[in-house]
C-alpha atoms as a PDB file:
ATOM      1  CA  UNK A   1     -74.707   4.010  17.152  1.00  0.00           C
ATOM      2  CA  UNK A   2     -75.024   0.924  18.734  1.00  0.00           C
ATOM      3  CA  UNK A   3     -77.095  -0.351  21.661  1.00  0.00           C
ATOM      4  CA  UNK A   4     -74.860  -2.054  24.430  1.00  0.00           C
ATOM      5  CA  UNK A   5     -77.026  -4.043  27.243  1.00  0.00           C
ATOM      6  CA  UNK A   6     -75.315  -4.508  30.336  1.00  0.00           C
ATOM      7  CA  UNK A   7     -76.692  -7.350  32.446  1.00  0.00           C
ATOM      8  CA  UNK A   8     -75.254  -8.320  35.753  1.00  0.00           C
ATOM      9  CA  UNK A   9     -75.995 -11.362  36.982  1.00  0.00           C
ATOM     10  CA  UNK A  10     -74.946 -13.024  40.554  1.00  0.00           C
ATOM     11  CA  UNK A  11     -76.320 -16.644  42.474  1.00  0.00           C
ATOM     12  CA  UNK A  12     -76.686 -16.303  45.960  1.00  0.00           C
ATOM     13  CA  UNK A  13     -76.975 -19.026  47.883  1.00  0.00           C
ATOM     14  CA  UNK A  14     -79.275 -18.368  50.278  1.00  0.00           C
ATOM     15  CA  UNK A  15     -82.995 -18.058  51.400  1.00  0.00           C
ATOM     16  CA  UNK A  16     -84.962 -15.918  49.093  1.00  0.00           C
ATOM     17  CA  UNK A  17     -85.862 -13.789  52.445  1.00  0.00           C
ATOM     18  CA  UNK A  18     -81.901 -13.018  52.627  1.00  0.00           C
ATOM     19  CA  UNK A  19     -81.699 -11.909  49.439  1.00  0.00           C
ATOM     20  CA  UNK A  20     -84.549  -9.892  49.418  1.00  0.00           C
ATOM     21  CA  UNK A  21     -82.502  -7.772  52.677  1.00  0.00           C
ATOM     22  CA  UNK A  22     -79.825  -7.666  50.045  1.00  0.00           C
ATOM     23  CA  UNK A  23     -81.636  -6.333  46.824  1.00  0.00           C
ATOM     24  CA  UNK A  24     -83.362  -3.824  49.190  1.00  0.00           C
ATOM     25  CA  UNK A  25     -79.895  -2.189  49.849  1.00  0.00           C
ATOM     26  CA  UNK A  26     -78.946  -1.907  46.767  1.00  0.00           C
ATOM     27  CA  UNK A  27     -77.572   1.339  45.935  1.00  0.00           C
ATOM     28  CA  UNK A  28     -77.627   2.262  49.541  1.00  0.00           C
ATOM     29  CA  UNK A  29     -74.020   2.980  51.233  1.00  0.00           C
ATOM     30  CA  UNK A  30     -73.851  -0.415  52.371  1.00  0.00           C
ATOM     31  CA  UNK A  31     -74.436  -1.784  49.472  1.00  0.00           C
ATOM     32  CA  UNK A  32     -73.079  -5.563  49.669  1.00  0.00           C
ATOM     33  CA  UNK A  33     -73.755  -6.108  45.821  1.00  0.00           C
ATOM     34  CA  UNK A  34     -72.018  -3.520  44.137  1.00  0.00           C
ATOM     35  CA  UNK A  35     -68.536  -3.462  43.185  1.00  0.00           C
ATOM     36  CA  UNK A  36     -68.248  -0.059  44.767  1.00  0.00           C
ATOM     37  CA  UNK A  37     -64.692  -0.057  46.051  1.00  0.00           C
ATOM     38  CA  UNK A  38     -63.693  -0.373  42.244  1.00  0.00           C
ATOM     39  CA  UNK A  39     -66.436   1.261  40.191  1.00  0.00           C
ATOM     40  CA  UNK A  40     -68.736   4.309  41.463  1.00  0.00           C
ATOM     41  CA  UNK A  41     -71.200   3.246  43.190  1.00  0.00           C
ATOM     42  CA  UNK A  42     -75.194   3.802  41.727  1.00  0.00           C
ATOM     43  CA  UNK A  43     -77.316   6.480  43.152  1.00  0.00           C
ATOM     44  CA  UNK A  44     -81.069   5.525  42.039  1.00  0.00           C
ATOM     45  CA  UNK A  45     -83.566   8.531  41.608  1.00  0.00           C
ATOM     46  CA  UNK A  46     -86.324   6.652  43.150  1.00  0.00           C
ATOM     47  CA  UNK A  47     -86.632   3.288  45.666  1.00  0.00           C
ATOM     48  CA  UNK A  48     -85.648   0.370  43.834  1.00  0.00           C
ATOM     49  CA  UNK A  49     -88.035  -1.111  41.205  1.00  0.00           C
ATOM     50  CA  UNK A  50     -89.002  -0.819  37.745  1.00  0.00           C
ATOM     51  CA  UNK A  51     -87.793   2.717  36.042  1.00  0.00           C
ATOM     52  CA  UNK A  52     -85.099   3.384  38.563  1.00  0.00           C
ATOM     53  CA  UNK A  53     -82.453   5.006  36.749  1.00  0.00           C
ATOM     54  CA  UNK A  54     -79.039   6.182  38.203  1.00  0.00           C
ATOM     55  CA  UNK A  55     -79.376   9.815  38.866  1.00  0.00           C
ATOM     56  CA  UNK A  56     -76.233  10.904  38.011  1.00  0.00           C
ATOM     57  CA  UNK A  57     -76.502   9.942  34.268  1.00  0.00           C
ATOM     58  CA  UNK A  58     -79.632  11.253  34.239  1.00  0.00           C
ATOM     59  CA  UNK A  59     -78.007  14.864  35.976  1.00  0.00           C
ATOM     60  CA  UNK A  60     -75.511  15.198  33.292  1.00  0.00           C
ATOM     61  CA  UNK A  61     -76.800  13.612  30.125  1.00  0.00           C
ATOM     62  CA  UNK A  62     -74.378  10.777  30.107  1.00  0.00           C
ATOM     63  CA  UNK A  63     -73.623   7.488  31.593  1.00  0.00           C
ATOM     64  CA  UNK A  64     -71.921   7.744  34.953  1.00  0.00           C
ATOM     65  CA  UNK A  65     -68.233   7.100  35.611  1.00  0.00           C
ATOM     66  CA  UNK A  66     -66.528   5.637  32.763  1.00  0.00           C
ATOM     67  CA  UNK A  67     -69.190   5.526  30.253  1.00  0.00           C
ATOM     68  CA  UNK A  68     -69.821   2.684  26.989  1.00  0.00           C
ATOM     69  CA  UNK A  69     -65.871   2.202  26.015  1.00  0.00           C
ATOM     70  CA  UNK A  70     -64.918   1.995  22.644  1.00  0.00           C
ATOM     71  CA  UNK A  71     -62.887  -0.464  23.151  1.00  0.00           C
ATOM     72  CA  UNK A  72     -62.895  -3.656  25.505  1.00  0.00           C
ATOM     73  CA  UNK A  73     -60.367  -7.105  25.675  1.00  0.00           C
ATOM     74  CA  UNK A  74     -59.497  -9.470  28.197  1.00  0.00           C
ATOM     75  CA  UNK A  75     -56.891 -12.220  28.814  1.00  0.00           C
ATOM     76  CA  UNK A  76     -56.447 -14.496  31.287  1.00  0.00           C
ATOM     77  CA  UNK A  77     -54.012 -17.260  32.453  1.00  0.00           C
ATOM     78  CA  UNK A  78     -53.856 -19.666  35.172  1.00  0.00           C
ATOM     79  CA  UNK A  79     -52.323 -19.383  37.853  1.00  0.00           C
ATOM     80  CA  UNK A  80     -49.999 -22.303  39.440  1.00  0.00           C
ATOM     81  CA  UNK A  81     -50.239 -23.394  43.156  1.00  0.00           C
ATOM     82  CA  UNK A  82     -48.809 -21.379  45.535  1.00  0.00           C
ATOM     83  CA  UNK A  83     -48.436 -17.897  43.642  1.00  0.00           C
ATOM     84  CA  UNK A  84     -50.340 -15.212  45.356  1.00  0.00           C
ATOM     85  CA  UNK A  85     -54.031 -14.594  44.914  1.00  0.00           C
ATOM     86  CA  UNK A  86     -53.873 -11.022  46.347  1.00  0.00           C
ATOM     87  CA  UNK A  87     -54.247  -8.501  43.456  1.00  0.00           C
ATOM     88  CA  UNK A  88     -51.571  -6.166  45.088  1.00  0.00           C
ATOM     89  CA  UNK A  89     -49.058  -8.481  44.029  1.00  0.00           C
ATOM     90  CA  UNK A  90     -49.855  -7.656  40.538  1.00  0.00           C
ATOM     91  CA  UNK A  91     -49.526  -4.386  41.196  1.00  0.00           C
ATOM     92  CA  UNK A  92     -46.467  -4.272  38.538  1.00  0.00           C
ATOM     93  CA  UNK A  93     -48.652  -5.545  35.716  1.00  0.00           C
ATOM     94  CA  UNK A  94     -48.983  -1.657  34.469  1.00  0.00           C
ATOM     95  CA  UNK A  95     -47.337   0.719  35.381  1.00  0.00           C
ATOM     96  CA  UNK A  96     -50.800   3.134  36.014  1.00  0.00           C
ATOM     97  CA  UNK A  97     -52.099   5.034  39.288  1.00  0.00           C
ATOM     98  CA  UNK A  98     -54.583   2.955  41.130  1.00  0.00           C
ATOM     99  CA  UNK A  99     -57.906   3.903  40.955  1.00  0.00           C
ATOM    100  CA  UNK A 100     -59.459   1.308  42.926  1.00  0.00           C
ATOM    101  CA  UNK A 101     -59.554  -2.231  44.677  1.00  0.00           C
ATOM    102  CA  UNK A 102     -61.320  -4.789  45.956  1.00  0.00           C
ATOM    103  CA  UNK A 103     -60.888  -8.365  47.280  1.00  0.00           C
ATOM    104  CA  UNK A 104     -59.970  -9.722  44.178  1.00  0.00           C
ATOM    105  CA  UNK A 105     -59.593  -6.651  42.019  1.00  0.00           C
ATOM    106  CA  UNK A 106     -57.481  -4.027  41.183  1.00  0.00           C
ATOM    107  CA  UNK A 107     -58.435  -1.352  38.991  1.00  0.00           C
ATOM    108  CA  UNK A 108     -55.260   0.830  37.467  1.00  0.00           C
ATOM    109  CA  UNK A 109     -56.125   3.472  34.472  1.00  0.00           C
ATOM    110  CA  UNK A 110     -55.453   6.918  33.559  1.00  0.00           C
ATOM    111  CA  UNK A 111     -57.134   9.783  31.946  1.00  0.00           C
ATOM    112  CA  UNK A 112     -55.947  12.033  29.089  1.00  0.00           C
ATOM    113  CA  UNK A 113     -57.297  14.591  26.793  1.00  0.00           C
ATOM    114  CA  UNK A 114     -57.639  12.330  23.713  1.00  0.00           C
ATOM    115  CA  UNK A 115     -58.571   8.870  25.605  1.00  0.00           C
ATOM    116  CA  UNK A 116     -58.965   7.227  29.135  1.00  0.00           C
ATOM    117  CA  UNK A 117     -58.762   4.064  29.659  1.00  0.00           C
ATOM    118  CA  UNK A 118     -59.009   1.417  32.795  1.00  0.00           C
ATOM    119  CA  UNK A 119     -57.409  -1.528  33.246  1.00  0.00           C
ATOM    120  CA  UNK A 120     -58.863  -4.196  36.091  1.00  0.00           C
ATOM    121  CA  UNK A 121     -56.360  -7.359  36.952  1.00  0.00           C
ATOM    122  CA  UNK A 122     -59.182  -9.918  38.864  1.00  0.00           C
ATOM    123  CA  UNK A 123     -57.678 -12.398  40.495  1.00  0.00           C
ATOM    124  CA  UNK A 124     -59.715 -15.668  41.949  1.00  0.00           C
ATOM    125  CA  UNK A 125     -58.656 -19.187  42.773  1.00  0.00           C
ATOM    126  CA  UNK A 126     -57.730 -20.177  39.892  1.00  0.00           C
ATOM    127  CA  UNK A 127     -56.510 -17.507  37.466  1.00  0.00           C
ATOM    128  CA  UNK A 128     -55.376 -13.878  36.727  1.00  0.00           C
ATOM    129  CA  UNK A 129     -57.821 -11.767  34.059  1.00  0.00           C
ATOM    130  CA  UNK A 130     -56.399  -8.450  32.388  1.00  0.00           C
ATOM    131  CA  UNK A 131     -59.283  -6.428  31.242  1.00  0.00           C
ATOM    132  CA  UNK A 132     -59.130  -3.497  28.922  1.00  0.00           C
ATOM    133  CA  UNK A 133     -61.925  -0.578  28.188  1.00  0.00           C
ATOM    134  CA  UNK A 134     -61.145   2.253  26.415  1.00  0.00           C
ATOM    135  CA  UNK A 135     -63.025   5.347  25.828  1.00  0.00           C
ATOM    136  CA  UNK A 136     -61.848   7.700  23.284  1.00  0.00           C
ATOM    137  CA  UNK A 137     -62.757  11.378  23.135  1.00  0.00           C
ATOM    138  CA  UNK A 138     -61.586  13.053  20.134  1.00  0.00           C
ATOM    139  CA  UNK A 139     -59.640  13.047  16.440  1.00  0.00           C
ATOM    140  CA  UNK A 140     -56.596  12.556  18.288  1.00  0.00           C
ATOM    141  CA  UNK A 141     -57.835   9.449  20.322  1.00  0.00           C
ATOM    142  CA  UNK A 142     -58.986   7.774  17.848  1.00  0.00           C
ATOM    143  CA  UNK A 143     -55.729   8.239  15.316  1.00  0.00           C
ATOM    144  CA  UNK A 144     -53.572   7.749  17.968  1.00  0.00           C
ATOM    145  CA  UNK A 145     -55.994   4.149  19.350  1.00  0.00           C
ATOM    146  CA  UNK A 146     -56.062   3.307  15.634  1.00  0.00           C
ATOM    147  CA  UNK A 147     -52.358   2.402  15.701  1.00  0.00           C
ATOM    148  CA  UNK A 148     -52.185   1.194  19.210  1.00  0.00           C
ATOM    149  CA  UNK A 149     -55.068  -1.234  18.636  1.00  0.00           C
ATOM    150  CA  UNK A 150     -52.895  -2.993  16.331  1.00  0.00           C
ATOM    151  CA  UNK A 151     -50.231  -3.965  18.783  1.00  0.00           C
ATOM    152  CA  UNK A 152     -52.673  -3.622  22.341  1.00  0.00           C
ATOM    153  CA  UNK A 153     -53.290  -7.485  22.505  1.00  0.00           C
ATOM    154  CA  UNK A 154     -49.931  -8.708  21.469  1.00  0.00           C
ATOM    155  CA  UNK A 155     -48.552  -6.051  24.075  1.00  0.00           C
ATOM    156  CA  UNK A 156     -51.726  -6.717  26.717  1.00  0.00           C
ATOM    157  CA  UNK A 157     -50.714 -10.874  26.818  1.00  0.00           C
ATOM    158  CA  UNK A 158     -46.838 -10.041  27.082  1.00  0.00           C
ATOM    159  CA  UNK A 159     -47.445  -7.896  30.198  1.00  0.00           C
ATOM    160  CA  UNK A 160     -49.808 -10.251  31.756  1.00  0.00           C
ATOM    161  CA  UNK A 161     -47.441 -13.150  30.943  1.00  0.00           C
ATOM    162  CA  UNK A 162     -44.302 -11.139  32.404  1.00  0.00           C
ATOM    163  CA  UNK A 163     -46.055 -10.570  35.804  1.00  0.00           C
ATOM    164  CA  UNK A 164     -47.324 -13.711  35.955  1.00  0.00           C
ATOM    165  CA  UNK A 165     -43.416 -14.936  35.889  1.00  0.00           C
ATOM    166  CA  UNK A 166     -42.919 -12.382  38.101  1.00  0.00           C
ATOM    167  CA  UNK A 167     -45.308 -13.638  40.957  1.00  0.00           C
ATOM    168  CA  UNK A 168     -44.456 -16.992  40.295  1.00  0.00           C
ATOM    169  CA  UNK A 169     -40.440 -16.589  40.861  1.00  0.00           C
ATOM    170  CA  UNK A 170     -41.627 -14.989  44.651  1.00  0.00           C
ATOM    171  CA  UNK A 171     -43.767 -17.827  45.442  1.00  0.00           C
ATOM    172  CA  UNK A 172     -42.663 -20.408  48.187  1.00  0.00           C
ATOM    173  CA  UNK A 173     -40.727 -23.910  46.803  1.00  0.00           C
ATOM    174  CA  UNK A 174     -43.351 -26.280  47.119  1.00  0.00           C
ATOM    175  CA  UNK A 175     -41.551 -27.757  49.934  1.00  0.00           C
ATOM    176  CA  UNK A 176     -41.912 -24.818  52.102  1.00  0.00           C
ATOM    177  CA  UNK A 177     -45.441 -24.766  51.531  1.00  0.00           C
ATOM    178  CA  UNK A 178     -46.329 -28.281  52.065  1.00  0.00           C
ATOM    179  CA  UNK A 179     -44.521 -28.823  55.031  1.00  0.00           C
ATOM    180  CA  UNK A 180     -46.416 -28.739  58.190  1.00  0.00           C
ATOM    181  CA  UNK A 181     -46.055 -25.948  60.731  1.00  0.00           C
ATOM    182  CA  UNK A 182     -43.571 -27.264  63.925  1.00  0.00           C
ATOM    183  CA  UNK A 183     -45.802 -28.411  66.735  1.00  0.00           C
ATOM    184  CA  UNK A 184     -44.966 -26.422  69.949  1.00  0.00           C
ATOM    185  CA  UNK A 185     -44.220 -28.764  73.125  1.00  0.00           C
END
């Protein structure tokens, strides 16, 4: 088995006052750090500090919400002036429920017997990311992953790259969006 160490890491610019206020809600309900409109959101067994642990993993034995994936990839591509930054208009990317969003995020997965799997498309000012995990549960999963793994990034890059034609066929002629609003008299 192998270890996985997941560190997040965020600059805040701002007073180190301010961001003590924000590290003391952390894994409160108004939490303004955690990407909980997307991913579960932590419960800690104790106050914040060394040794806090998420009590839900600790309640069943097993990492909360999606767990270590088996399987992880990501591809991005920029994106050209003028196409749309909301993640909603990437909805098409795959054709999945919704299991979340956020400003920039959209998370879209499903779950099965043999595998689940989530799919985030992050959008920010300057590109689109498609990010794979993949968490296989059984014999099944993992014969039926061993083939798809073979064709998932060839497959992941030509979605991505058809939606990103996609958004970019609905966005405004540069003309429209460089000319300047009518002034009202």
């Amino acid at each position: 088995m192998r270890t996985v160490r997941n560190i997040h890491q965020r600059i805040v610019p701002a007073p180190a006052d301010t961001v003590g206020a924000l590290l003391d809600r952390l894994s409160a309900p108004d939490d303004p750090l955690f990407p909980t409109p997307v991913w579960p959101a932590m419960v800690l067994d104790r106050p914040l500090g060394v040794g806090a642990a998420d009590r839900r993993a600790r309640a069943t034995g097993r990492p909360p919400a999606f767990g270590r994936p088996d399987f992880t990839d990501a591809w991005r591509m920029p994106l050209e002036p003028g196409m749309d930054r909301d993640p909603h208009a990437w909805r098409h990317v795959l054709p999945f429920p919704v299991h979340g969003a956020a400003d920039r995020e959209l998370m879209l997965g499903k779950n099965a017997s043999h595998l689940d799997f989530r799919s985030s498309v992050l959008v920010d000012d300057a590109s689109v990311t498609l990010a794979t995990a993949v968490r296989l549960h059984n014999t099944r999963g993992r014969l039926y992953f061993a083939l798809a793994r073979r064709v998932h990034p060839y497959l992941t890059r030509r979605m991505l790259r058809r939606a990103h034609r996609r958004v970019a066929f609905t966005a405004p002629p540069a003309g429209q969006r460089n000319t300047p609003a009518p002034a009202d008299h």
